[in-house]
Protein backbone atom coordinates (compact mmCIF):
# COMPACT_ATOMS: atom_id res chain seq x y z
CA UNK A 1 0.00 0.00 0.00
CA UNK A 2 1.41 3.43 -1.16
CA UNK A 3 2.21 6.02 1.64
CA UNK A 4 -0.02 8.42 2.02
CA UNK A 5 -2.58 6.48 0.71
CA UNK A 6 -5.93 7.58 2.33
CA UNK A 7 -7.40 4.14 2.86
CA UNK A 8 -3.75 2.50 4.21
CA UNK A 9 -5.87 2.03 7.60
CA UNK A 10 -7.86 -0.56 6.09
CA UNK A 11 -5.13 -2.93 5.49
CA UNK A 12 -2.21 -3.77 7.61
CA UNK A 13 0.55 -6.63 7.56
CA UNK A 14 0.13 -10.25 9.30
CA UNK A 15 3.12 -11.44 9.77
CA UNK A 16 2.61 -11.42 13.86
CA UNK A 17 -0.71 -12.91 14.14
CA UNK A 18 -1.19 -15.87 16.70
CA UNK A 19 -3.21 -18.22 16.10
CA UNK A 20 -5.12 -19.87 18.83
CA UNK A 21 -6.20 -23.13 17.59
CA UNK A 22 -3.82 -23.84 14.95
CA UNK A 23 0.05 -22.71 13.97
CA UNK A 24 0.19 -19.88 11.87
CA UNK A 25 3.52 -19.25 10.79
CA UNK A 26 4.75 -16.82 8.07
CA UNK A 27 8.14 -17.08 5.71
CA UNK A 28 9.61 -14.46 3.35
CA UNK A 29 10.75 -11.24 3.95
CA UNK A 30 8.68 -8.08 2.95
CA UNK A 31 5.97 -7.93 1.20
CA UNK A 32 5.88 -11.07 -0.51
CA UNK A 33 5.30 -13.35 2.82
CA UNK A 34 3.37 -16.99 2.88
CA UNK A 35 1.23 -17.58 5.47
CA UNK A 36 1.46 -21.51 6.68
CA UNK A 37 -2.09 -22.75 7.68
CA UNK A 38 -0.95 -26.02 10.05
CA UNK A 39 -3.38 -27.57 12.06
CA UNK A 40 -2.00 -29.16 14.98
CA UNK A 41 -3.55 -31.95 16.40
CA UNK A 42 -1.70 -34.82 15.15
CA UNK A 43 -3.03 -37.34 18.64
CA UNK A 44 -6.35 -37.12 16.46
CA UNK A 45 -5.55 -36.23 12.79
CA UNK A 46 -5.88 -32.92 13.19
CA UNK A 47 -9.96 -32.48 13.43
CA UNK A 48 -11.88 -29.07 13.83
CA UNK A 49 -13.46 -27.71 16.54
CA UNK A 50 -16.67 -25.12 16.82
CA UNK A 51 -13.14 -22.72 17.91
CA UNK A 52 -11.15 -23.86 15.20
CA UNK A 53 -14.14 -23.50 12.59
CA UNK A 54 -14.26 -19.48 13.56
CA UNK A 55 -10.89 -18.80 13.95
CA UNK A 56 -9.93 -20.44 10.67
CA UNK A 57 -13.17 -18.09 8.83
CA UNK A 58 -11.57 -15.28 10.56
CA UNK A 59 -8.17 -15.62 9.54
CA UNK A 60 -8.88 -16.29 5.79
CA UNK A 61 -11.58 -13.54 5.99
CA UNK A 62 -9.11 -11.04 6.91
CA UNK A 63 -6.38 -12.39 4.78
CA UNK A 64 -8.10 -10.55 2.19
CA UNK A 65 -6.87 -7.00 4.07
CA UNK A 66 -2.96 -8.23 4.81
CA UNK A 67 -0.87 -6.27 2.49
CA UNK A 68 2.11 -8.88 3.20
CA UNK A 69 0.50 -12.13 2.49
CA UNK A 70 0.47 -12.96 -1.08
CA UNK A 71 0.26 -16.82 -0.95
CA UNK A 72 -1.19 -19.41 1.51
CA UNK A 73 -0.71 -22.74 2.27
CA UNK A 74 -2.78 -25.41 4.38
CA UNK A 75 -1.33 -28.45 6.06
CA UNK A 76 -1.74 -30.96 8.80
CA UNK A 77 1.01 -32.17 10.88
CA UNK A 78 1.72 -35.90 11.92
CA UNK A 79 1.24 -37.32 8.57
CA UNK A 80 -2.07 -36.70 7.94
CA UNK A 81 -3.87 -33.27 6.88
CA UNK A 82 -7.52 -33.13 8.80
CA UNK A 83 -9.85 -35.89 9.81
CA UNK A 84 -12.92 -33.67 9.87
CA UNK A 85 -15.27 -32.32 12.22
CA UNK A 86 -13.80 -33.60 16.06
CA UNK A 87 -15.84 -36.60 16.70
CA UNK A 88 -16.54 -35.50 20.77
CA UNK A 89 -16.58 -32.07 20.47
CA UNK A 90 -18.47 -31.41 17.43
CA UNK A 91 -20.64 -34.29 16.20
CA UNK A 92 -21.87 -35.03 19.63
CA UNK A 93 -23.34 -31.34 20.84
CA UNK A 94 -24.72 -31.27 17.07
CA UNK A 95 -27.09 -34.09 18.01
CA UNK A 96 -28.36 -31.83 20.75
CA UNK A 97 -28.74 -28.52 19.19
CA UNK A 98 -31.86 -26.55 18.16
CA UNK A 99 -32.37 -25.74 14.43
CA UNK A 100 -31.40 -22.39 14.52
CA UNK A 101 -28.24 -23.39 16.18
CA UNK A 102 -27.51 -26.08 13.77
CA UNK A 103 -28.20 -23.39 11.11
CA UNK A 104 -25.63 -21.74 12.44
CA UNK A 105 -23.06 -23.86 12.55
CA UNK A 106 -23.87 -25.14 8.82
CA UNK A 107 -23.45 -21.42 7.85
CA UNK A 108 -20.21 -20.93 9.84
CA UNK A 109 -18.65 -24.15 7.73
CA UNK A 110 -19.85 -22.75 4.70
CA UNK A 111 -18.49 -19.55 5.81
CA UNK A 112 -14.70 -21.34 6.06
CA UNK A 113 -15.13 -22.47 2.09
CA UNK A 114 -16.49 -19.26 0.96
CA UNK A 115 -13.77 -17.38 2.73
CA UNK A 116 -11.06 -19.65 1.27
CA UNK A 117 -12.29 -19.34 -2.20
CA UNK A 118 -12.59 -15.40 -1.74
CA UNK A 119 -9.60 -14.70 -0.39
CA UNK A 120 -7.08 -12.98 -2.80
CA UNK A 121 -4.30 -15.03 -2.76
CA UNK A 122 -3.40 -18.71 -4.18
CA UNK A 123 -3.99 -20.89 -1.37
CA UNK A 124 -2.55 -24.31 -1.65
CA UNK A 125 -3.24 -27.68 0.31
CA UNK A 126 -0.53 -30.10 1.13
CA UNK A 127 -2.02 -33.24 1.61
CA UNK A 128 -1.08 -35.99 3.03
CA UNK A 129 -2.85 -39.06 5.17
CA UNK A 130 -6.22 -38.65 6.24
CA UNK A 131 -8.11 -35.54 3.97
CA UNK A 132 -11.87 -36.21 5.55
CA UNK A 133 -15.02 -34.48 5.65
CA UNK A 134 -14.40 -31.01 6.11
CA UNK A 135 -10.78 -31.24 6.01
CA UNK A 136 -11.66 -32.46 2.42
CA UNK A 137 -13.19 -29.25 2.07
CA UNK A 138 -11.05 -27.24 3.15
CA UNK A 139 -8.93 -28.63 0.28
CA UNK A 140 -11.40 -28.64 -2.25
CA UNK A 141 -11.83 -24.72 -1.44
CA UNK A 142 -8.28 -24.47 -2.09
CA UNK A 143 -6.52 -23.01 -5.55
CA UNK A 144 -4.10 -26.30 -5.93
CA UNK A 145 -3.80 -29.75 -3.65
CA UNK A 146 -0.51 -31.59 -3.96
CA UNK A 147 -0.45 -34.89 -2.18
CA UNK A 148 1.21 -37.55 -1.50
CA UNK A 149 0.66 -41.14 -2.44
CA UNK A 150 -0.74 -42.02 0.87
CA UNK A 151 -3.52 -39.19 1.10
CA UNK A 152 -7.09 -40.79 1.32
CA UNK A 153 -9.86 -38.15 1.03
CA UNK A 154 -13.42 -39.45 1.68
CA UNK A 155 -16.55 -37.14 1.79
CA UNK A 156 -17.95 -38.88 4.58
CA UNK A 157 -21.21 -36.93 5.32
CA UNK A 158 -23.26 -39.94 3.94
CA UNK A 159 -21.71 -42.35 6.98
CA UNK A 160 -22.66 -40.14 9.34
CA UNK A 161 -26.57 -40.09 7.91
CA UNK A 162 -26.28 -36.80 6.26
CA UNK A 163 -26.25 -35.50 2.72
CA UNK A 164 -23.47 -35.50 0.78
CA UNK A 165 -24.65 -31.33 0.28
CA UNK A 166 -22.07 -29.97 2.75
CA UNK A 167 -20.30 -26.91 2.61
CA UNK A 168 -20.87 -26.36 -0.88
CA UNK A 169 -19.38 -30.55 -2.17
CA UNK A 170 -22.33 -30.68 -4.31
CA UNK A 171 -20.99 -27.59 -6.55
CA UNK A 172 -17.20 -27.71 -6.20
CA UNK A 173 -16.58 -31.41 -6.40
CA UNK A 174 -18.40 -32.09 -9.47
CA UNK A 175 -16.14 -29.34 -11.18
CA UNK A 176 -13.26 -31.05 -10.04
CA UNK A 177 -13.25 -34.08 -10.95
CA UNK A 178 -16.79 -34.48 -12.77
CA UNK A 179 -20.34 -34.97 -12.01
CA UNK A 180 -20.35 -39.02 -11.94
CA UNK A 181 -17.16 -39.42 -9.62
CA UNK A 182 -18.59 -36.69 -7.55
CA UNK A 183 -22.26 -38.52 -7.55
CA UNK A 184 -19.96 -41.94 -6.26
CA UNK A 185 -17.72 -40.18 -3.48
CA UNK A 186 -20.00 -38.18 -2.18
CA UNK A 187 -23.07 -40.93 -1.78
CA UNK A 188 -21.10 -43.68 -0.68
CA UNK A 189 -18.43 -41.65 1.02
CA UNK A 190 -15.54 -44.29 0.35
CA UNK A 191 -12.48 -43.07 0.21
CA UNK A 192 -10.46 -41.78 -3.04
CA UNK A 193 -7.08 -42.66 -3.33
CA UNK A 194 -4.27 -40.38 -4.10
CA UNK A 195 -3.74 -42.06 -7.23
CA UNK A 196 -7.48 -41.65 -8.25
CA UNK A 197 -7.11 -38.13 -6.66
CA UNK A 198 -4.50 -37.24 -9.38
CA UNK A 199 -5.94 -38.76 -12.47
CA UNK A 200 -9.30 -37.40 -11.39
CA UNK A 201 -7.88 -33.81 -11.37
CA UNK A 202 -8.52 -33.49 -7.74
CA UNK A 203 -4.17 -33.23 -6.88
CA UNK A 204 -2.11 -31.28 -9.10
CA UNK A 205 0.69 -33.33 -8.14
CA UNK A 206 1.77 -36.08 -5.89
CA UNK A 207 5.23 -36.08 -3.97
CA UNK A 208 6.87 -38.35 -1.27
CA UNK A 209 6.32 -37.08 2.40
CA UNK A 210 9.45 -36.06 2.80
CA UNK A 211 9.12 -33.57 0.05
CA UNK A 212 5.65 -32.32 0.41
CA UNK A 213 6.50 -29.42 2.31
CA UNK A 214 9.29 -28.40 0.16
CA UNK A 215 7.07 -28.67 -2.99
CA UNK A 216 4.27 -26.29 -1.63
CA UNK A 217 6.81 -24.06 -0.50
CA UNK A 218 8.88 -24.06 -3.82
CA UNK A 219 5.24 -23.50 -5.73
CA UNK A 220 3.99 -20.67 -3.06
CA UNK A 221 7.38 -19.27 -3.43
CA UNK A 222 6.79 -19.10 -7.13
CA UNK A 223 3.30 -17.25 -7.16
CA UNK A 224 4.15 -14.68 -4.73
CA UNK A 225 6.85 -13.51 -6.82
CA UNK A 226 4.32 -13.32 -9.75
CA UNK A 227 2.34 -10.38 -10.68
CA UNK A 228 0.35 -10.43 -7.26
CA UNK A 229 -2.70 -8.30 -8.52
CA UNK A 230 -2.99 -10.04 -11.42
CA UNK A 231 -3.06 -13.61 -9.44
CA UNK A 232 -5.80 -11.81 -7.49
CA UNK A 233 -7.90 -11.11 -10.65
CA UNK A 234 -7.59 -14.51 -12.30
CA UNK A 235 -8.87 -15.87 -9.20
CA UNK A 236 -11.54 -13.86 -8.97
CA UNK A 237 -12.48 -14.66 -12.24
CA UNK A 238 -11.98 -18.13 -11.86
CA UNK A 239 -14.64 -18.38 -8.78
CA UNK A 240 -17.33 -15.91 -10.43
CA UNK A 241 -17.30 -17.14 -14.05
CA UNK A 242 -18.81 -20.08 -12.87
CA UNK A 243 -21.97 -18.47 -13.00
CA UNK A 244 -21.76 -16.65 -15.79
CA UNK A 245 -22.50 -17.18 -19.82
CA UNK A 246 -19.49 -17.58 -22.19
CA UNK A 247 -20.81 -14.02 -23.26
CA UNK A 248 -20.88 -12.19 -19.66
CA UNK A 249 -17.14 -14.36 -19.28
CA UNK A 250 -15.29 -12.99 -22.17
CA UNK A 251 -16.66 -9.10 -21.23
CA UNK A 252 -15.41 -9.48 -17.84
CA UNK A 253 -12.32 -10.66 -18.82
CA UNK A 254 -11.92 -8.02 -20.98
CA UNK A 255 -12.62 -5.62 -18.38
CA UNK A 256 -11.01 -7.42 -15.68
CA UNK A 257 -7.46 -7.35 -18.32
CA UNK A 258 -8.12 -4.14 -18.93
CA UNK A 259 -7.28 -2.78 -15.28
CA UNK A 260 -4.65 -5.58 -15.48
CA UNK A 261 -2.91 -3.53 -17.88
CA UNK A 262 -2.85 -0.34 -16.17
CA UNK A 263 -0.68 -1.66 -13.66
CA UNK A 264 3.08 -1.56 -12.98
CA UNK A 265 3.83 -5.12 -13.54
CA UNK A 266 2.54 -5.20 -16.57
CA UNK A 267 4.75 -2.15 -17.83
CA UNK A 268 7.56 -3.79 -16.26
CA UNK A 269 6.99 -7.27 -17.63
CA UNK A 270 7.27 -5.42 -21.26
CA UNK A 271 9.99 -3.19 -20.43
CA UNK A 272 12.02 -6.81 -19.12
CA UNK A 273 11.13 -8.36 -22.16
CA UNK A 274 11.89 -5.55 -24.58
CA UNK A 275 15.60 -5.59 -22.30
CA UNK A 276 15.50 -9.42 -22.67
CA UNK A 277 15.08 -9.70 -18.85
CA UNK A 278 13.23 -11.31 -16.39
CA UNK A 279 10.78 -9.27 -14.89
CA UNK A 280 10.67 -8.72 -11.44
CA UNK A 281 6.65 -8.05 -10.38
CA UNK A 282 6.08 -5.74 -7.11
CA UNK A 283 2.37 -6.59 -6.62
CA UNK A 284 1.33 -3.14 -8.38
């Protein structure tokens, strides 16, 4: 954000936020940081809580307003990424909840994905293990999921006797990996297997564990040296062209390229090629 700039107090840096219910941990120097989404409760593969649920919202809600974060990525420690909803401290109190309060919760969930999927920049999942119920959401929301060949995602609403319509599965899986495979995982709620997961289109990638980490780094390393504001748009575009015509899509990107090019980095990006350089992007 430009000194000066009369609407700087909006937007401020997060490199020192604590997280409460997970590690939050940002690299990089700067401007071009990556925030490290780890959830941290390996004795139980990492489940949610109602606390966890909000906080997580939160963070990715205000993610959009941190003018040092320009990638994100999501993992799980202890070999597996997130087993879902916390069996005690979740499912059990839902059994004894009103409707409005169960309305609640089912909003706050929702909430999570939407915020994920609005946020401005590339989030990534590293998977590995266990990927389950809304932790298979949570990378679902996400930009890009690289895996490893022993990640097992299941949908597993249906074997807990509810519909497989959670947190927005029945639109964002079927444009994953397809309409059928999404009609199987999410009414049967067996797991997929990493392999399936990549040929489906589900993981961009798969790696050993040992280098799963380092390959989500090297890739969030990648995009926030990119053209930041750019990344932003094409995401943007990517989440609300779904509900657009091919018509309304090609004017919007047209506008949307437009702005693009009254930006620095794209002046830059010409002025390094013209130079037969690499250009270096500053987010502006």
């Amino acid at each position: 954000m430009m000194a000066g700039n009369p609407m700087a107090n909006a937007f401020r840096p997060m490199a020192n936020v604590v997280a409460k219910h997970f590690r939050l941990n940002v690299t990089g120097e700067g401007e071009r940081r990556i925030a490290h989404v780890t959830l941290n409760r390996p004795e139980k593969k990492n489940p949610l809580t109602f606390d966890s649920y909000a906080e997580l919202r939160n963070l990715f809600r205000d993610f959009v307003y941190a003018t040092d974060i320009k990638a994100v990525i999501i993992s799980g420690e202890g070999g597996n990424f997130c087993s879902g909803g916390d069996v005690h401290e979740i499912i059990g109190p839902l059994t004894k909840m009103s409707m409005p309060e169960l309305l609640a919760f089912t909003r706050m969930t929702g909430d999570l994905v939407k915020a994920i999927k609005t946020c401005p920049q590339p989030v990534i999942a590293a998977v590995d293990g266990i990927c389950a119920g809304a932790g298979a959401m949570m990378a679902l929301a996400s930009d890009m999921r690289l895996g490893t060949p022993h990640a097992k995602t299941a949908f597993l609403f249906s074997r807990v006797g509810l519909a497989g319509a959670d947190m927005g599965a029945c639109a964002l899986l079927p444009r994953v990996i397809g309409q059928g495979r999404a009609a199987e995982l999410l009414l049967t709620g067996r797991l997929m297997t990493a392999d399936e997961a990549l040929a489906w289109g589900f993981f961009n990638a798969l790696y050993e564990p040992a280098a799963l980490n380092s390959a989500a780094q090297t890739l969030a390393e990648t995009l926030a040296a990119g053209p930041n504001f750019a990344h932003s748009m094409t995401k943007t575009m990517l989440h609300q062209e779904w509900s657009m015509s091919i018509d309304m899509a090609i004017e919007a990107e047209a506008q949307a390229q437009a702005i693009c090019m009254q930006t620095q980095d794209f002046h830059r990006a010409f002025h390094a090629f013209a130079a037969k350089q690499k250009p270096v992007f500053k987010g502006n």
